[in-house]
PDB file of N, CA and C in Angstrom:
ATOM      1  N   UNK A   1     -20.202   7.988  -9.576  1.00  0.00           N
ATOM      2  CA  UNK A   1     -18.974   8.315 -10.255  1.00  0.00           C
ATOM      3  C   UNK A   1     -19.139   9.581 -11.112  1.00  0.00           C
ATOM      4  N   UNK A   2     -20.301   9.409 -11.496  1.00  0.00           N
ATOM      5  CA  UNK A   2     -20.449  10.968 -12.762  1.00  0.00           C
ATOM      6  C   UNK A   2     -21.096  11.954 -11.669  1.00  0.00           C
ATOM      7  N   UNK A   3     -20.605  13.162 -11.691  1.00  0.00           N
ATOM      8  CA  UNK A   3     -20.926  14.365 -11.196  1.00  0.00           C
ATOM      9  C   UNK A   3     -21.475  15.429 -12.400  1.00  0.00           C
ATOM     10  N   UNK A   4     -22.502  16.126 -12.438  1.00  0.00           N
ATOM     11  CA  UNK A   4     -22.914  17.231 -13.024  1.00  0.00           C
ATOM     12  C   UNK A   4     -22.846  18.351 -12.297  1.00  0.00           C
ATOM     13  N   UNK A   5     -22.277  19.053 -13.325  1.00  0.00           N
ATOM     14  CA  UNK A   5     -21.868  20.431 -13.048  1.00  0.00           C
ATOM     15  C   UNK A   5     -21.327  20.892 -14.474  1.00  0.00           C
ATOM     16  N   UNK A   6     -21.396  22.360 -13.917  1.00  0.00           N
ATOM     17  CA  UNK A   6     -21.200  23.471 -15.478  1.00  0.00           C
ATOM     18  C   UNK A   6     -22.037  23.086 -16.706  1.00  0.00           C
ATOM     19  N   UNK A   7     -23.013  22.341 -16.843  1.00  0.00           N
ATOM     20  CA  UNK A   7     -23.712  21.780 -17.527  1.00  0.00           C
ATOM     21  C   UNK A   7     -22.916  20.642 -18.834  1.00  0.00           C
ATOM     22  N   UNK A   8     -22.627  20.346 -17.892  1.00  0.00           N
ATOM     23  CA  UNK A   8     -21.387  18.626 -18.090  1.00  0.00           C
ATOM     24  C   UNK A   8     -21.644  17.702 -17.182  1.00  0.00           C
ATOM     25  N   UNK A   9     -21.841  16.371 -17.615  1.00  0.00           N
ATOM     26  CA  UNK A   9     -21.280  15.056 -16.508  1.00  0.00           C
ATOM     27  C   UNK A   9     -19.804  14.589 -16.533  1.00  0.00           C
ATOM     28  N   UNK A  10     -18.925  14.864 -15.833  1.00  0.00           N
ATOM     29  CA  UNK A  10     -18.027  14.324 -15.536  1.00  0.00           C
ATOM     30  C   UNK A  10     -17.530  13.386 -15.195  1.00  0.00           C
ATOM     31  N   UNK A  11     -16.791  12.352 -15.400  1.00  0.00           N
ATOM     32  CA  UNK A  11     -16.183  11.423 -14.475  1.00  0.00           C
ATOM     33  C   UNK A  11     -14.291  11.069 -15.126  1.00  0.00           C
ATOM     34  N   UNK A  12     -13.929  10.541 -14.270  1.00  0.00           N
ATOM     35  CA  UNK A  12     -12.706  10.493 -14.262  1.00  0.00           C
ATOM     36  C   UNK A  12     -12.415   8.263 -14.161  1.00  0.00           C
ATOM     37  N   UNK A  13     -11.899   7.812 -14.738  1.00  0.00           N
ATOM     38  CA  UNK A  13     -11.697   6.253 -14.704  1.00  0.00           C
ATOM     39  C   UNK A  13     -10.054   5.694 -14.728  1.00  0.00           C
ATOM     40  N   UNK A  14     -10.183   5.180 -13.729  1.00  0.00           N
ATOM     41  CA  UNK A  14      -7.991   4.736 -13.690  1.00  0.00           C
ATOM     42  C   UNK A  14      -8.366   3.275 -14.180  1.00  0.00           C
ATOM     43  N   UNK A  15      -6.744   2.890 -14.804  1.00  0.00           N
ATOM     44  CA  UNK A  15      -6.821   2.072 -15.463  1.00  0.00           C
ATOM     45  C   UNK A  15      -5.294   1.401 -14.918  1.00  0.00           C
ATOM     46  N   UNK A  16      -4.875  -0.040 -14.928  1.00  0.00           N
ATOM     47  CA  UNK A  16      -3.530  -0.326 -14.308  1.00  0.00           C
ATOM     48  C   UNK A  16      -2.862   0.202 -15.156  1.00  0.00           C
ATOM     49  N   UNK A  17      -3.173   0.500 -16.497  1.00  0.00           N
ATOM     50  CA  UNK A  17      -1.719   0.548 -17.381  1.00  0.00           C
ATOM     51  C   UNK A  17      -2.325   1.518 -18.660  1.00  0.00           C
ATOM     52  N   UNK A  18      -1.467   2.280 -19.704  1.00  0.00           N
ATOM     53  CA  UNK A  18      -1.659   3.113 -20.439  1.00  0.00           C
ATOM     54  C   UNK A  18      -2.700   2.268 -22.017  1.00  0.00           C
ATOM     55  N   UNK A  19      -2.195   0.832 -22.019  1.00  0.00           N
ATOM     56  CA  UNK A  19      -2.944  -0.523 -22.894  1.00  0.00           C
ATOM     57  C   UNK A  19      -4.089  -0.304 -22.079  1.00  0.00           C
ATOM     58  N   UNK A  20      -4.550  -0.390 -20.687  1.00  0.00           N
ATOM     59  CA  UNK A  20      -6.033  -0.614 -19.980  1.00  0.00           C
ATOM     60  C   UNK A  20      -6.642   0.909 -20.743  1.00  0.00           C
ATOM     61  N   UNK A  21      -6.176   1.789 -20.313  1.00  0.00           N
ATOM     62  CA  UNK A  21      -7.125   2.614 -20.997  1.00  0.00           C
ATOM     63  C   UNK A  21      -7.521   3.242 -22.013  1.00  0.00           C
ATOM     64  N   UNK A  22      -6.002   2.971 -22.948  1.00  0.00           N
ATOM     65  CA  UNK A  22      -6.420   3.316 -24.271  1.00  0.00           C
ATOM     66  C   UNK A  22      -7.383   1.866 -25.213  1.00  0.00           C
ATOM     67  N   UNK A  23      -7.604   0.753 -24.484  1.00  0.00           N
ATOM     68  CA  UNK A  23      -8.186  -0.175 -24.485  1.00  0.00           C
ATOM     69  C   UNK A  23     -10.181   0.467 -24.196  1.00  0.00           C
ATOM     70  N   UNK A  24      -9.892   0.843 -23.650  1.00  0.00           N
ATOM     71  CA  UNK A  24     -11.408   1.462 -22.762  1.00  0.00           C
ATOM     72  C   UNK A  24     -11.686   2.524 -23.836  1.00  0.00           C
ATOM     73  N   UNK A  25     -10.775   3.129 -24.012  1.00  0.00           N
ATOM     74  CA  UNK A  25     -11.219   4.573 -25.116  1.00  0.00           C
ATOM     75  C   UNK A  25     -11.436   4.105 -26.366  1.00  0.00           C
ATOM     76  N   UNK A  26     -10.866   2.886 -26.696  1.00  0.00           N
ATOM     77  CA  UNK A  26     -11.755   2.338 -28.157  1.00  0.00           C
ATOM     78  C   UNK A  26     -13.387   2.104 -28.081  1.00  0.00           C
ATOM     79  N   UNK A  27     -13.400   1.497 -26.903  1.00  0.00           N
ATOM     80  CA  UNK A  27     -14.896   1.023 -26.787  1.00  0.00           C
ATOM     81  C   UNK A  27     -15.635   1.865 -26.410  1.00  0.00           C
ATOM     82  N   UNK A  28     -15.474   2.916 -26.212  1.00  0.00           N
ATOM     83  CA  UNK A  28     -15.883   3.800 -25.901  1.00  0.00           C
ATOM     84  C   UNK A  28     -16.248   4.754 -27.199  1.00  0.00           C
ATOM     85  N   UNK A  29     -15.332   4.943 -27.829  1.00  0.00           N
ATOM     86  CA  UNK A  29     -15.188   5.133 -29.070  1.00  0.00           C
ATOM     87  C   UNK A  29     -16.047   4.654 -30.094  1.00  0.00           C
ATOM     88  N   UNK A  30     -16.409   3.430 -30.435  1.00  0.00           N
ATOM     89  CA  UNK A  30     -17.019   2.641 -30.756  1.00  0.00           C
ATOM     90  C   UNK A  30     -18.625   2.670 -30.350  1.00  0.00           C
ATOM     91  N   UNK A  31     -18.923   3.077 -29.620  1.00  0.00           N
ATOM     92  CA  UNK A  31     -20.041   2.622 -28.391  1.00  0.00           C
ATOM     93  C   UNK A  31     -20.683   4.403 -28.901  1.00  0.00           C
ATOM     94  N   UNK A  32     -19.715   5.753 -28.387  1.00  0.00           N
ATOM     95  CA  UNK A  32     -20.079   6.863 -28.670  1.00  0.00           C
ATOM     96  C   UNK A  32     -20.709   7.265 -30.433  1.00  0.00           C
ATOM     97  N   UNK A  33     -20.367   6.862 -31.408  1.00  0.00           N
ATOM     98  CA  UNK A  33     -20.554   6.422 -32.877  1.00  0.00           C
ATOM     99  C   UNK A  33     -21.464   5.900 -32.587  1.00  0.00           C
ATOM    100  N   UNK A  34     -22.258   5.011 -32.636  1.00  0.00           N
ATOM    101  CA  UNK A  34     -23.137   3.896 -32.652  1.00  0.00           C
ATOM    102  C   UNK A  34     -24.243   4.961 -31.645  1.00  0.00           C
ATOM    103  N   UNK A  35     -24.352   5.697 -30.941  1.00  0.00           N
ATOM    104  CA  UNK A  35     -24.755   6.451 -30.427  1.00  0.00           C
ATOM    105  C   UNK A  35     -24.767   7.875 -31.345  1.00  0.00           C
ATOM    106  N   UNK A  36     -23.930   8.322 -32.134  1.00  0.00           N
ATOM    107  CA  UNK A  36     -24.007   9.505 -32.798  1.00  0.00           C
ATOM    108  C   UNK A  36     -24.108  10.307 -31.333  1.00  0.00           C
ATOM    109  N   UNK A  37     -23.289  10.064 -30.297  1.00  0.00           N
ATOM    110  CA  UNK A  37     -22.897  11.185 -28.964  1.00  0.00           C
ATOM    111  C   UNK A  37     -22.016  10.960 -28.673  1.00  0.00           C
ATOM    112  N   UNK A  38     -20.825  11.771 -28.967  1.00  0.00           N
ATOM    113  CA  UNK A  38     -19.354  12.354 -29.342  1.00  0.00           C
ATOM    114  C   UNK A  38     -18.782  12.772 -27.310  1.00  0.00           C
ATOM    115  N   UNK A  39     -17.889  12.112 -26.887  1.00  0.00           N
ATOM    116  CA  UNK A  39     -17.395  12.708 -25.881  1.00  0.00           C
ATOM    117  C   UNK A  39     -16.310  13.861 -26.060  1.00  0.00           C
ATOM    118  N   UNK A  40     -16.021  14.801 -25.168  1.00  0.00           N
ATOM    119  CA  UNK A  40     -14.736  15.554 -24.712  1.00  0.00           C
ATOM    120  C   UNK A  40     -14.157  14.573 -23.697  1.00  0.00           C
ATOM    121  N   UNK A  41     -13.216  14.739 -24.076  1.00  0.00           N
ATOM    122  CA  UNK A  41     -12.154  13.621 -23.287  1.00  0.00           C
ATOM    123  C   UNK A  41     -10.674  13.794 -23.338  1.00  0.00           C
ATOM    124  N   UNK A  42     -10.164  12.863 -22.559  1.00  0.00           N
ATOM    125  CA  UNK A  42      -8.544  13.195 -22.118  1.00  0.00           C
ATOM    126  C   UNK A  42      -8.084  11.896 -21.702  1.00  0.00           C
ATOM    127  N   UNK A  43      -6.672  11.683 -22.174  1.00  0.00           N
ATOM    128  CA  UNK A  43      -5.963  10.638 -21.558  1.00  0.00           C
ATOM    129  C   UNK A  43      -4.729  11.189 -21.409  1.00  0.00           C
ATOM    130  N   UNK A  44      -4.563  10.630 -19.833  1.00  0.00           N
ATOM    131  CA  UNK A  44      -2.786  10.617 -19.431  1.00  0.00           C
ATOM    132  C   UNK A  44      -2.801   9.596 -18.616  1.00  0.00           C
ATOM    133  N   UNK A  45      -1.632   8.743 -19.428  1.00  0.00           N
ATOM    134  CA  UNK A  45      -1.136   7.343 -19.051  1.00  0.00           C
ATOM    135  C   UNK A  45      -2.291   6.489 -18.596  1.00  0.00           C
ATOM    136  N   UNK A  46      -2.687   6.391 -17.653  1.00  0.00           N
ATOM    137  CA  UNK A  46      -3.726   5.383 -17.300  1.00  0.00           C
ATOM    138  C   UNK A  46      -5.380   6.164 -16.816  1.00  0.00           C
ATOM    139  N   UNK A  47      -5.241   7.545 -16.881  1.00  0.00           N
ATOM    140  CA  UNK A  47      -6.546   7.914 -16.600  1.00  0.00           C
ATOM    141  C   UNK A  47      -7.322   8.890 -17.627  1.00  0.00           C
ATOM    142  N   UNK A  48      -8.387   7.952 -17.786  1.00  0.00           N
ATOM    143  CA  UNK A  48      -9.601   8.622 -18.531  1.00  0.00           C
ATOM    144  C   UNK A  48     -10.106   9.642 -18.154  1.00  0.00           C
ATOM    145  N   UNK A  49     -10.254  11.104 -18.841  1.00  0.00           N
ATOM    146  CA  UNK A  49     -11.542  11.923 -18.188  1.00  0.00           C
ATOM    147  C   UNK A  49     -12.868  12.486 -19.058  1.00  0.00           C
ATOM    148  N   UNK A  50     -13.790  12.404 -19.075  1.00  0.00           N
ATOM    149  CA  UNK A  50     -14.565  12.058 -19.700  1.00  0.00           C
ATOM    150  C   UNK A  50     -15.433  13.407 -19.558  1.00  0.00           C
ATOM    151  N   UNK A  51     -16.164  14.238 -20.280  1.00  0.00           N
ATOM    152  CA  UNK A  51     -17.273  15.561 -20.188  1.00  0.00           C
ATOM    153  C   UNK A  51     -18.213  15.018 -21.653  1.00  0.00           C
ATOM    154  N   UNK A  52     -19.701  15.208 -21.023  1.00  0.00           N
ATOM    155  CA  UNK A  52     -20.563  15.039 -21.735  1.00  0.00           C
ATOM    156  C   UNK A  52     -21.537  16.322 -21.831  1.00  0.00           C
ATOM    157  N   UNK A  53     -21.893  16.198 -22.761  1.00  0.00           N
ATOM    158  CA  UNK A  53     -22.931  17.561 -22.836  1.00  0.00           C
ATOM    159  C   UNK A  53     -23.336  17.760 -24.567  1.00  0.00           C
ATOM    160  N   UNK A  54     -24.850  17.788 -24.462  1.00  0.00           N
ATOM    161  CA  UNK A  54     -25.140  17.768 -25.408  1.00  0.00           C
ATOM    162  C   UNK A  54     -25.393  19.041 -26.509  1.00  0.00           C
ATOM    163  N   UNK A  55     -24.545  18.923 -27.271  1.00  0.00           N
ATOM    164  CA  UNK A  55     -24.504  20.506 -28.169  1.00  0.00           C
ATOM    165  C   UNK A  55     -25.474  20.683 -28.515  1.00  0.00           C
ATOM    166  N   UNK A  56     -26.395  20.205 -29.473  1.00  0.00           N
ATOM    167  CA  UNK A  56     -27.576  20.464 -30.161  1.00  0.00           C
ATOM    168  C   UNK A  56     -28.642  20.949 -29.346  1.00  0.00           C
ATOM    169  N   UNK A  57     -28.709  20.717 -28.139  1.00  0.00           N
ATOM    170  CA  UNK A  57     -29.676  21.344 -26.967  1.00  0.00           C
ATOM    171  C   UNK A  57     -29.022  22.516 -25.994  1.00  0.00           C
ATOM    172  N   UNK A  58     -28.215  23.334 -26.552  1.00  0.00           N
ATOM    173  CA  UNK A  58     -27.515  24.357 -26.163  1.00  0.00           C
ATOM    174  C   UNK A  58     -25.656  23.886 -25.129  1.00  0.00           C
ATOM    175  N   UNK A  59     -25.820  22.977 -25.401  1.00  0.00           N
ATOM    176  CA  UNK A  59     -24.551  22.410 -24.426  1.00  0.00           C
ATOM    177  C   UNK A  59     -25.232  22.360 -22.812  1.00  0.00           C
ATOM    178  N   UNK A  60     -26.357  21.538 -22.935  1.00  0.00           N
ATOM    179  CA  UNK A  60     -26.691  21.332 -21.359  1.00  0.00           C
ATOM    180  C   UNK A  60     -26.253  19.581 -21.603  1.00  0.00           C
ATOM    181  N   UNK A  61     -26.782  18.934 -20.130  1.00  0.00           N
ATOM    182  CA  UNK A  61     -26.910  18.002 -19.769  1.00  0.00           C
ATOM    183  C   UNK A  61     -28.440  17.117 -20.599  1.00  0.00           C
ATOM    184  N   UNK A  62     -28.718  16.587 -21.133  1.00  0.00           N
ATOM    185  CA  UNK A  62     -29.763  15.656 -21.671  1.00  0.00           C
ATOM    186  C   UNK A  62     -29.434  14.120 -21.358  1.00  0.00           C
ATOM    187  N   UNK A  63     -30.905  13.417 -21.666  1.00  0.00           N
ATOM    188  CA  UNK A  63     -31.171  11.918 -22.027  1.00  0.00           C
ATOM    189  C   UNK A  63     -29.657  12.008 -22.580  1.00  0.00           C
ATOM    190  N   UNK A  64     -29.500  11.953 -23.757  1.00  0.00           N
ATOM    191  CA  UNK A  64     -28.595  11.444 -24.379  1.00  0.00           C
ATOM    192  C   UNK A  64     -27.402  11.060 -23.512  1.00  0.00           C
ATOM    193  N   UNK A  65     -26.820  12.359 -23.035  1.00  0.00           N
ATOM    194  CA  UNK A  65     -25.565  12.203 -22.119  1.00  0.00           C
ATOM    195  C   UNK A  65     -25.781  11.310 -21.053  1.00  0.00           C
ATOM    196  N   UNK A  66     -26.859  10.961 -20.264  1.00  0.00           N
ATOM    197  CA  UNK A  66     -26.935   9.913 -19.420  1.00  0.00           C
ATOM    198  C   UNK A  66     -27.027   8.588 -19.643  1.00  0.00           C
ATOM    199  N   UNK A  67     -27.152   8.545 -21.011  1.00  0.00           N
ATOM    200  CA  UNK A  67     -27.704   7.177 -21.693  1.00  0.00           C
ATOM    201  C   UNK A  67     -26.122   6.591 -22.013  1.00  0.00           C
ATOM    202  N   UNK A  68     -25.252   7.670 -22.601  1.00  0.00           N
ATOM    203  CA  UNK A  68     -24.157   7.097 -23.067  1.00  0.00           C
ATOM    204  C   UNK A  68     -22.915   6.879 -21.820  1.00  0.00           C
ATOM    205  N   UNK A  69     -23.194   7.907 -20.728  1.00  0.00           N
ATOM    206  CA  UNK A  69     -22.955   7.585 -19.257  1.00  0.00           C
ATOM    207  C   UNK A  69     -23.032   6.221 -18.921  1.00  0.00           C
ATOM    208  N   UNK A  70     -24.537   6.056 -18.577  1.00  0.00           N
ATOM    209  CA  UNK A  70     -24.731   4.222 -18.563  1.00  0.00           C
ATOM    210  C   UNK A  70     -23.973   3.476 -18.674  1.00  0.00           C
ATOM    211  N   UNK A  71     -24.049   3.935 -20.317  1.00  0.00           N
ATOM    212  CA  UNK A  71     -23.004   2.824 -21.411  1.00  0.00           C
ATOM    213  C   UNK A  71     -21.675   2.406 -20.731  1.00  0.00           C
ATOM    214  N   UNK A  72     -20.820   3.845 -20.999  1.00  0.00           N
ATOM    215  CA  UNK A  72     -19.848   3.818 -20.261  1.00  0.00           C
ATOM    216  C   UNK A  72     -19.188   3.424 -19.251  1.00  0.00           C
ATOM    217  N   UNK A  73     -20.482   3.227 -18.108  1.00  0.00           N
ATOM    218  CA  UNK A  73     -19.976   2.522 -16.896  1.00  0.00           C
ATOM    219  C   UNK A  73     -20.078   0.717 -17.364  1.00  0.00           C
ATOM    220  N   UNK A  74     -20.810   0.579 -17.606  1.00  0.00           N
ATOM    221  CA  UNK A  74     -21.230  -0.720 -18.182  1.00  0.00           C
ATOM    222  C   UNK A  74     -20.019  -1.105 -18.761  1.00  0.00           C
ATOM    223  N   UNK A  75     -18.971  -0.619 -19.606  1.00  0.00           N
ATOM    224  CA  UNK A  75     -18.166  -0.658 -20.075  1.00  0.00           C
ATOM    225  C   UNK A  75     -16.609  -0.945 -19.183  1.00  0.00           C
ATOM    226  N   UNK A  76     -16.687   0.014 -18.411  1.00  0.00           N
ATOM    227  CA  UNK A  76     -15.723   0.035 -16.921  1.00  0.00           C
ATOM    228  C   UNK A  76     -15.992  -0.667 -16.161  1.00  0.00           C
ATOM    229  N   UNK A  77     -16.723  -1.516 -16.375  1.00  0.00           N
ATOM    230  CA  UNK A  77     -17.092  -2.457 -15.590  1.00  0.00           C
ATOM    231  C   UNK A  77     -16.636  -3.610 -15.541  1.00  0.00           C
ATOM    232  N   UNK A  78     -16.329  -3.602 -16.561  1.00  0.00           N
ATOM    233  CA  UNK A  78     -15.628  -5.452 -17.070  1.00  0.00           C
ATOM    234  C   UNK A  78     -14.017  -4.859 -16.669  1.00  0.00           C
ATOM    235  N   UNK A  79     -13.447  -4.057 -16.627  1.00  0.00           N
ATOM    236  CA  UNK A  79     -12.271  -3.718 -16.421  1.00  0.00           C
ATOM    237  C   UNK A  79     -11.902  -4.000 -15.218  1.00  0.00           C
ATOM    238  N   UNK A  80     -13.139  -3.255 -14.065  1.00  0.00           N
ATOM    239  CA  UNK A  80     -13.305  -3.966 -12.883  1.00  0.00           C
ATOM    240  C   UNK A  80     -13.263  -5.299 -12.411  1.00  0.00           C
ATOM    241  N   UNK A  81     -13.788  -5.710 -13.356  1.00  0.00           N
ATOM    242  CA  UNK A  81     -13.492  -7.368 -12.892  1.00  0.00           C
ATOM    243  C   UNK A  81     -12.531  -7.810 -13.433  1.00  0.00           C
ATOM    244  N   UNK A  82     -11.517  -7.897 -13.994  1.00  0.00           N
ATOM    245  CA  UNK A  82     -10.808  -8.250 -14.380  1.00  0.00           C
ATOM    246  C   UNK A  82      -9.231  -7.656 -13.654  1.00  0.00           C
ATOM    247  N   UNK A  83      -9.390  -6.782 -12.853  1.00  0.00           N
ATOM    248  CA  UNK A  83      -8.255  -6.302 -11.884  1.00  0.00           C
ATOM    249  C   UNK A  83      -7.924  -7.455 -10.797  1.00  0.00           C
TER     250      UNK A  83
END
């Protein structure tokens, strides 16, 4: 699901309804804090888009960004089951 490129991981997450994903962007939210690793992000109506990249190491790709990646799916995951 996550693609790297431009020295960003990307991914994009649909959600049935505008509640599913602003639901997802709390925990996410939550989850990114607790991490002290801040996403770029976007919502319209039901889809998440998500860019990671770590500033403090020049705005490349790092550990960090894959770790909170993880997270993230881990997170979209329960959403999945619950469709």
């Amino acid at each position: 699901m996550w693609i790297e490129q431009d020295n960003k991981l990307q991914a994009s997450f649909t959600f049935n309804d505008f509640i599913e994903a602003f639901s997802f962007m709390t925990q996410v939210a939550i989850l990114a804090e607790k991490q002290n690793h801040h996403p770029n992000w976007s919502n319209v109506w039901n889809t998440v888009d998500i860019q990671l990249t770590t500033h403090d190491a020049g705005n490349t790709v790092t550990k960090k960004d894959r770790k909170l990646a993880a997270s993230i799916d881990e997170i979209y995951a329960n959403y999945q089951k619950s469709t």
